[in-house]
PDB file of N, CA and C in Angstrom:
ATOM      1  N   UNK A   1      -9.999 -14.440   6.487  1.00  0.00           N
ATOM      2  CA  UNK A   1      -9.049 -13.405   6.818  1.00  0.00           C
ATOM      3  C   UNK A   1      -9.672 -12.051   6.485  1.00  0.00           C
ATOM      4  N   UNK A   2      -9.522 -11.170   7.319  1.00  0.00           N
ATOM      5  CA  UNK A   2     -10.156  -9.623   7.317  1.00  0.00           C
ATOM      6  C   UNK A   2      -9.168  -8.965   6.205  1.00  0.00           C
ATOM      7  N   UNK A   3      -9.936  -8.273   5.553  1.00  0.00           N
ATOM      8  CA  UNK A   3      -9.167  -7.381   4.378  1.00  0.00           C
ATOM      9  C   UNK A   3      -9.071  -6.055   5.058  1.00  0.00           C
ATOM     10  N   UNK A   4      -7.880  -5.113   4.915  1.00  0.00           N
ATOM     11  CA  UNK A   4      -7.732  -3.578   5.258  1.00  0.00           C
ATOM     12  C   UNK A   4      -8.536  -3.169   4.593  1.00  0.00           C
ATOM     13  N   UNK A   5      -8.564  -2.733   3.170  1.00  0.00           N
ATOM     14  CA  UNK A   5      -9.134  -2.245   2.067  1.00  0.00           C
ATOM     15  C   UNK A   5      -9.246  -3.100   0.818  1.00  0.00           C
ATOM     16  N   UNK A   6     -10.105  -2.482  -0.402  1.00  0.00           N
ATOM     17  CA  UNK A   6     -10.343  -3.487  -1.600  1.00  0.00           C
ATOM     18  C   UNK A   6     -10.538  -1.512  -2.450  1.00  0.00           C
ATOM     19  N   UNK A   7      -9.603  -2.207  -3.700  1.00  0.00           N
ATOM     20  CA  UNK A   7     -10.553  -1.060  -4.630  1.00  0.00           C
ATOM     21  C   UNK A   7     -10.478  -2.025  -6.235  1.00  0.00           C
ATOM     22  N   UNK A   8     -11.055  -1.739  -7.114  1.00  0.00           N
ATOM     23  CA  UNK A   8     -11.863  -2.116  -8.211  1.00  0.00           C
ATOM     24  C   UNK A   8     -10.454  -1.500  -9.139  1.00  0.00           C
ATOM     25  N   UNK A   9      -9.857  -2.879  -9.930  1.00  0.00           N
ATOM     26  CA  UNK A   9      -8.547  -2.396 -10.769  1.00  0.00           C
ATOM     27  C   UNK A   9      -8.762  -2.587 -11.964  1.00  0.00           C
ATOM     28  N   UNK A  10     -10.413  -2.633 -12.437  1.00  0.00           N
ATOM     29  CA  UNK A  10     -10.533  -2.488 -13.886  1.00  0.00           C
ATOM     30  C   UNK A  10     -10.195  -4.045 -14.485  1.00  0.00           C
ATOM     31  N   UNK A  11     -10.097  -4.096 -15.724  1.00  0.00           N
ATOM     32  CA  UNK A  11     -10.653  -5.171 -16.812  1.00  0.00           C
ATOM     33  C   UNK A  11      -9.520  -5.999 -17.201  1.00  0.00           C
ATOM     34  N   UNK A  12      -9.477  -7.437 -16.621  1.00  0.00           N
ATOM     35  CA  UNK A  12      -8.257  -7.759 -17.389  1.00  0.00           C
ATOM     36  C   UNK A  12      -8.727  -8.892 -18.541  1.00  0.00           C
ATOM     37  N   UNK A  13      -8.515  -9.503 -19.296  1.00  0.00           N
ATOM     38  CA  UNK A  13      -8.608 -10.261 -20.473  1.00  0.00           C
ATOM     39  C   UNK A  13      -7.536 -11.690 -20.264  1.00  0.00           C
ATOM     40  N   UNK A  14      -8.139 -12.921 -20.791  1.00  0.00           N
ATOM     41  CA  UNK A  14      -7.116 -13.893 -20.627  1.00  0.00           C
ATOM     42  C   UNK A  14      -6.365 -14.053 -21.965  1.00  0.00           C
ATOM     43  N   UNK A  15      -5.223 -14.196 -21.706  1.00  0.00           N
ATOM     44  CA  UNK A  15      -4.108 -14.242 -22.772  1.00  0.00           C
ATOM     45  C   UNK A  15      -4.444 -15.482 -24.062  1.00  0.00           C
ATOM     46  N   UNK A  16      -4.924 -16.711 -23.401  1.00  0.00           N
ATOM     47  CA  UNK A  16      -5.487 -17.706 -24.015  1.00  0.00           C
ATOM     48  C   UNK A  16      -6.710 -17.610 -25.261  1.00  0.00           C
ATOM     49  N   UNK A  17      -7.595 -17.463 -23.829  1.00  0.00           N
ATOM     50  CA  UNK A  17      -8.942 -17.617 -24.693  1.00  0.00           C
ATOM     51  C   UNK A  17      -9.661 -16.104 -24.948  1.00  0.00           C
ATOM     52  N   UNK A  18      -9.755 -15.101 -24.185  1.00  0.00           N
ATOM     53  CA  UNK A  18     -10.098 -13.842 -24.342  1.00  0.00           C
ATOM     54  C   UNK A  18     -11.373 -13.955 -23.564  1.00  0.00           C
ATOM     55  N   UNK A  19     -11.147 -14.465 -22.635  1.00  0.00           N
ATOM     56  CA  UNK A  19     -12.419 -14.170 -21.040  1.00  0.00           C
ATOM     57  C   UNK A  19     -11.780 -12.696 -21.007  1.00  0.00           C
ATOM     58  N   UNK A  20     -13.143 -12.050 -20.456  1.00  0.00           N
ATOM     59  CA  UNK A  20     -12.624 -10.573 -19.279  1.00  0.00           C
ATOM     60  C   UNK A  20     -13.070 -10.824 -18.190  1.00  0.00           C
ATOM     61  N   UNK A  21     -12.536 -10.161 -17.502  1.00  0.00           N
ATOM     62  CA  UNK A  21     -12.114 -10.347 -15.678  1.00  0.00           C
ATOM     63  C   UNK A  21     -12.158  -9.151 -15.222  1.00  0.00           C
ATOM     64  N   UNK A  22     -13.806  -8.768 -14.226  1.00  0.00           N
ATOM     65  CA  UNK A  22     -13.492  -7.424 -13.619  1.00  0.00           C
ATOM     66  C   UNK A  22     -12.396  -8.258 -12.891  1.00  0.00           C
ATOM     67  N   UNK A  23     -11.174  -7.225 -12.366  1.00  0.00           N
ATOM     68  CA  UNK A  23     -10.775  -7.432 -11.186  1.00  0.00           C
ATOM     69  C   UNK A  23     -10.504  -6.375  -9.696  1.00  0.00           C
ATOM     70  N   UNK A  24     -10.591  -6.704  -8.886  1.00  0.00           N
ATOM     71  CA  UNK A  24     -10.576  -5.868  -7.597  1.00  0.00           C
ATOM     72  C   UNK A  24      -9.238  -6.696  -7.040  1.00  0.00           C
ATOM     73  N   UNK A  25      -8.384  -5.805  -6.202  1.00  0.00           N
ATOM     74  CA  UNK A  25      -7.468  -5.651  -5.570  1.00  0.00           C
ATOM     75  C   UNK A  25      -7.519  -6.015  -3.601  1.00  0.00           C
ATOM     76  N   UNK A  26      -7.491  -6.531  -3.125  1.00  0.00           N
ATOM     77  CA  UNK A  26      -7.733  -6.992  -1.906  1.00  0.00           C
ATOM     78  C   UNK A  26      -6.682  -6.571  -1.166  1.00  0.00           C
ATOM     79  N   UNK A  27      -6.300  -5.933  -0.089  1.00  0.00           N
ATOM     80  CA  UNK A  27      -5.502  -5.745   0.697  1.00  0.00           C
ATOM     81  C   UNK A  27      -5.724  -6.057   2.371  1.00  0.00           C
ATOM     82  N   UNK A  28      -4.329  -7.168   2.380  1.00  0.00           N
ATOM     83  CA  UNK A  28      -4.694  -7.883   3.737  1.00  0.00           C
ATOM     84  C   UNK A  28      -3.392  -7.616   4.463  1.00  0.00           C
ATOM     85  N   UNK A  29      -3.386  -7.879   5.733  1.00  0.00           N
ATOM     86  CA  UNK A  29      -2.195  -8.074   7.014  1.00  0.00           C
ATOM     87  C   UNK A  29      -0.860  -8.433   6.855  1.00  0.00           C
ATOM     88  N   UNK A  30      -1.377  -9.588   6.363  1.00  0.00           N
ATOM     89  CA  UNK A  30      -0.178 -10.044   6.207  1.00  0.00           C
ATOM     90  C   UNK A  30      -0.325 -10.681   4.552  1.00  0.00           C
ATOM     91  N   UNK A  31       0.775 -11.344   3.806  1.00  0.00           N
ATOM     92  CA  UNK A  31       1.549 -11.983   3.011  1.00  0.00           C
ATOM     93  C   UNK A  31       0.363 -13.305   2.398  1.00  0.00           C
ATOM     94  N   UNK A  32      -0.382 -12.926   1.143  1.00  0.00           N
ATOM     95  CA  UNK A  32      -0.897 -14.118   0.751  1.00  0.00           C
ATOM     96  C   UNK A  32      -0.617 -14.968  -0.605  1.00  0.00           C
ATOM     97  N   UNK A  33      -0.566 -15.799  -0.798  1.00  0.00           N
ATOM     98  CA  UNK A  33       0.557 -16.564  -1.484  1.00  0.00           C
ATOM     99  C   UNK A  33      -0.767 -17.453  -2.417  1.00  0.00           C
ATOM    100  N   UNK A  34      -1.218 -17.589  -3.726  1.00  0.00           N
ATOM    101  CA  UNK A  34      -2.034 -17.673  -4.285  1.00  0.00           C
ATOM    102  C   UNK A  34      -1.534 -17.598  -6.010  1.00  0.00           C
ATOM    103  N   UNK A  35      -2.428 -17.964  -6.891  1.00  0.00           N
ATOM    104  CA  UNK A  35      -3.204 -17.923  -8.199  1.00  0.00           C
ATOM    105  C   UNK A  35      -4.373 -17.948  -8.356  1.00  0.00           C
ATOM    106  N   UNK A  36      -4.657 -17.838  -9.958  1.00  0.00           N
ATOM    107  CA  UNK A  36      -5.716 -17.205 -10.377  1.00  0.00           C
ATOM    108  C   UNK A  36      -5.928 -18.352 -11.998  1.00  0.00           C
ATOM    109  N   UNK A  37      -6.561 -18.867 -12.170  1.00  0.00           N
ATOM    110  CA  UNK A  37      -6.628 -19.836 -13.451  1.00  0.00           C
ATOM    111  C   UNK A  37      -7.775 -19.421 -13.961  1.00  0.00           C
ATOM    112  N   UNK A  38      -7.989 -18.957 -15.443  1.00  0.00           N
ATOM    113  CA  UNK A  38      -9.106 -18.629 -15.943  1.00  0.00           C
ATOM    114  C   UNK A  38     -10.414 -19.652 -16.045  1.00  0.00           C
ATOM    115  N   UNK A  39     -11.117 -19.418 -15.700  1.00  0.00           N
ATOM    116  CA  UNK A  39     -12.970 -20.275 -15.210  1.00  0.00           C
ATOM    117  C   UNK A  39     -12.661 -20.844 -16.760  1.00  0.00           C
ATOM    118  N   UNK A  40     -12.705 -20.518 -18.142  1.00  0.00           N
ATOM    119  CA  UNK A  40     -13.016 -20.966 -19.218  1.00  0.00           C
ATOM    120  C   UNK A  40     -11.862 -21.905 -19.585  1.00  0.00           C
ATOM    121  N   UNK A  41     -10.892 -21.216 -19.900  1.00  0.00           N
ATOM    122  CA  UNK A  41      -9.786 -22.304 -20.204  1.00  0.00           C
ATOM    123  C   UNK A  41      -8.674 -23.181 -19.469  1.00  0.00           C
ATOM    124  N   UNK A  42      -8.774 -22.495 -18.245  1.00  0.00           N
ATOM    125  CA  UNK A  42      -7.571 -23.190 -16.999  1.00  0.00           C
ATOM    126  C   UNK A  42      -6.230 -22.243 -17.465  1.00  0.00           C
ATOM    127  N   UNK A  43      -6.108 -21.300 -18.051  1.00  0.00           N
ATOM    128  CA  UNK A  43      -4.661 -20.849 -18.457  1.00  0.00           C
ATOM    129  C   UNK A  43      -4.500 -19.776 -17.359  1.00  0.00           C
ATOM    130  N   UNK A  44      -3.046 -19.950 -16.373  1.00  0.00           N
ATOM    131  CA  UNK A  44      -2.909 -19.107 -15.551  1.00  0.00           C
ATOM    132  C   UNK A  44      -2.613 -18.037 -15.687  1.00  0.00           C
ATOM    133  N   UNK A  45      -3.481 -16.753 -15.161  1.00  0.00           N
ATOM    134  CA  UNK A  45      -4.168 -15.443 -15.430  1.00  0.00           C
ATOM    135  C   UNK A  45      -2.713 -14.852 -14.689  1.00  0.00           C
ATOM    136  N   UNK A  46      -2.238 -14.889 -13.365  1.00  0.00           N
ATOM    137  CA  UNK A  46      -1.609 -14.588 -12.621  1.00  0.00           C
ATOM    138  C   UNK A  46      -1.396 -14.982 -11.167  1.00  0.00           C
ATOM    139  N   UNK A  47      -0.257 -14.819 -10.918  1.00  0.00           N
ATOM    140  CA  UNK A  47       0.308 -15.488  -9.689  1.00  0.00           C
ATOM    141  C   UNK A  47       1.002 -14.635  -8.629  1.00  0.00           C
ATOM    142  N   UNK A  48       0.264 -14.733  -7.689  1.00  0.00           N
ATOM    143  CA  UNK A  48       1.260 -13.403  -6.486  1.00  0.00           C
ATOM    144  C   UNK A  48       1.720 -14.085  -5.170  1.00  0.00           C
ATOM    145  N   UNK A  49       2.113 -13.358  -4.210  1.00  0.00           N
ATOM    146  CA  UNK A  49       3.036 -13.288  -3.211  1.00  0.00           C
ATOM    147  C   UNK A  49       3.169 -12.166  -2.119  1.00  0.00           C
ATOM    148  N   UNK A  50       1.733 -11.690  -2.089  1.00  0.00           N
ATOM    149  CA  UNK A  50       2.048 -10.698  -1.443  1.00  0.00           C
ATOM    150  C   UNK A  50       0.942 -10.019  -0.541  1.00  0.00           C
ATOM    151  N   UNK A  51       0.823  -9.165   0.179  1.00  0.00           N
ATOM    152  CA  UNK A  51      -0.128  -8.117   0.803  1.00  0.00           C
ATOM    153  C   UNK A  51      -1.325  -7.915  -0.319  1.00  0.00           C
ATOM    154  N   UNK A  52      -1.270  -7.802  -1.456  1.00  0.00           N
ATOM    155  CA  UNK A  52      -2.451  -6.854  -2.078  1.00  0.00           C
ATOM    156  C   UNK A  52      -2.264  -8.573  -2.882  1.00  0.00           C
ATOM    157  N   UNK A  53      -4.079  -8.740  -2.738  1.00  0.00           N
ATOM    158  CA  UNK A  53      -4.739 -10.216  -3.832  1.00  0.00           C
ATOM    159  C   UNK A  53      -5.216  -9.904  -4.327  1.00  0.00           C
ATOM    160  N   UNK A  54      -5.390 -10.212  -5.934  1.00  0.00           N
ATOM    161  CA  UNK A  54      -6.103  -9.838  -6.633  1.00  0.00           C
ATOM    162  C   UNK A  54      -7.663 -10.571  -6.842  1.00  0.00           C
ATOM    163  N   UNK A  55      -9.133  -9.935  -6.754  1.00  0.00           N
ATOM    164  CA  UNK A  55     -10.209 -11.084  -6.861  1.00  0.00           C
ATOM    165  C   UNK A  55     -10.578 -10.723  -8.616  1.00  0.00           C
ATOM    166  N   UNK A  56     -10.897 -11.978  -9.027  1.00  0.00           N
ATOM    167  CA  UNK A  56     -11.064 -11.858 -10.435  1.00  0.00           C
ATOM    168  C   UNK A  56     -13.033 -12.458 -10.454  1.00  0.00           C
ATOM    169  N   UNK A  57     -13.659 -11.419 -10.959  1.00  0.00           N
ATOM    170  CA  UNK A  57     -15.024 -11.859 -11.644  1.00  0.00           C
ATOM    171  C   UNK A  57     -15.464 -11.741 -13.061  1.00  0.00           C
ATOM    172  N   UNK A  58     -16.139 -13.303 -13.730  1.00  0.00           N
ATOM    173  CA  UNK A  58     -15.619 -13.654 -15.368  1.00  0.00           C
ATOM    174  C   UNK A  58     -16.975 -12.857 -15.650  1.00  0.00           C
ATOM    175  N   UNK A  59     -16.896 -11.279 -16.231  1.00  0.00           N
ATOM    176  CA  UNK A  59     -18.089 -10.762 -17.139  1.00  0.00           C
ATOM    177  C   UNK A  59     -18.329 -10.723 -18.634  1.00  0.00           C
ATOM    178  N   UNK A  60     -17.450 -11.431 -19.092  1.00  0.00           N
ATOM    179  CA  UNK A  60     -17.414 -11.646 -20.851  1.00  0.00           C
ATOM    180  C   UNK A  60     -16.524 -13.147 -20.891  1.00  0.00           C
ATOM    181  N   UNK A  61     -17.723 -14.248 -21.401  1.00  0.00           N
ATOM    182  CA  UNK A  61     -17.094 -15.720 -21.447  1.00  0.00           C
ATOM    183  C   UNK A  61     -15.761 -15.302 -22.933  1.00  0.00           C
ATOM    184  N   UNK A  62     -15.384 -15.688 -22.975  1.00  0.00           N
ATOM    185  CA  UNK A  62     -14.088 -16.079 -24.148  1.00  0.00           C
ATOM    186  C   UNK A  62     -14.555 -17.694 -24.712  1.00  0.00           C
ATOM    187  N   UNK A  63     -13.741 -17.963 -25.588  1.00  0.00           N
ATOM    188  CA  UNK A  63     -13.838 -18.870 -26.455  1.00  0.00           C
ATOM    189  C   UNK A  63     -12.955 -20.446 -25.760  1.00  0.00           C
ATOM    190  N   UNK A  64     -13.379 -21.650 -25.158  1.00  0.00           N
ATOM    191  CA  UNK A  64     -12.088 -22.548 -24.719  1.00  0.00           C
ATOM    192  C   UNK A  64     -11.861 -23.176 -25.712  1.00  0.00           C
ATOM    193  N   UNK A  65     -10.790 -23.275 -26.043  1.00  0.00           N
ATOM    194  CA  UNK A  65     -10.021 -24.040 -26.723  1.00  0.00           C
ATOM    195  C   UNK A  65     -10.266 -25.630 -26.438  1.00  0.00           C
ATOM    196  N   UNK A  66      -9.967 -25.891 -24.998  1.00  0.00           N
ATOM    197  CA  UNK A  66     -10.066 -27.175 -24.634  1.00  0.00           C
ATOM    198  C   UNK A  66     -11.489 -28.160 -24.592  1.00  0.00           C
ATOM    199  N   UNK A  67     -12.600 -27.445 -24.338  1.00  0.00           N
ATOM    200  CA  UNK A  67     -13.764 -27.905 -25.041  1.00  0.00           C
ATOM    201  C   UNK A  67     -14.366 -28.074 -26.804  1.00  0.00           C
ATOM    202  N   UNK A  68     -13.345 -27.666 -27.854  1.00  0.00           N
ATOM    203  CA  UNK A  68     -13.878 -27.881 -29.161  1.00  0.00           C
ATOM    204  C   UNK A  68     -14.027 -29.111 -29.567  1.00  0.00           C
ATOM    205  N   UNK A  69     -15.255 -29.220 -30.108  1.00  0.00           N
ATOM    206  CA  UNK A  69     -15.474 -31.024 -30.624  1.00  0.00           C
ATOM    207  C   UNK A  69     -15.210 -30.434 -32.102  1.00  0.00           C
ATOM    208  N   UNK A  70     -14.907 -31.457 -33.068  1.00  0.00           N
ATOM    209  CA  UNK A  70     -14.582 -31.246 -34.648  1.00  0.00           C
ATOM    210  C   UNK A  70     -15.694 -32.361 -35.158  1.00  0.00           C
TER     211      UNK A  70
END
């Protein structure tokens, strides 16, 4: 699907594990209906419904929880 425009919305962090996420903003035609699950831990980052998608790229790993051996 062709995007109108994209601009760069800065740094988000996962609530979980503390990945950062450049993210950029995608703007399309019509209505896109999607999530976003963090690469490190699987904890959902965010969820939309709409014209503007958000693309998420992981530039600082965080810590997973779900991989610790003891």
């Amino acid at each position: 699907m062709a995007t109108w425009s994209s601009e760069r919305a800065g740094k988000e962090s996962c609530h979980e594990c503390g990945s950062v996420y450049e993210v950029t903003i995608h703007y399309f035609p019509i209505r896109d209906s999607d999530y976003f699950n963090c690469e490190v831990c699987g904890y959902e980052m965010r969820r939309w419904n709409d014209t503007e998608s958000p693309g998420f790229k992981l530039v600082e790993r965080g810590q997973s929880r779900k991989n610790e051996t003891t």
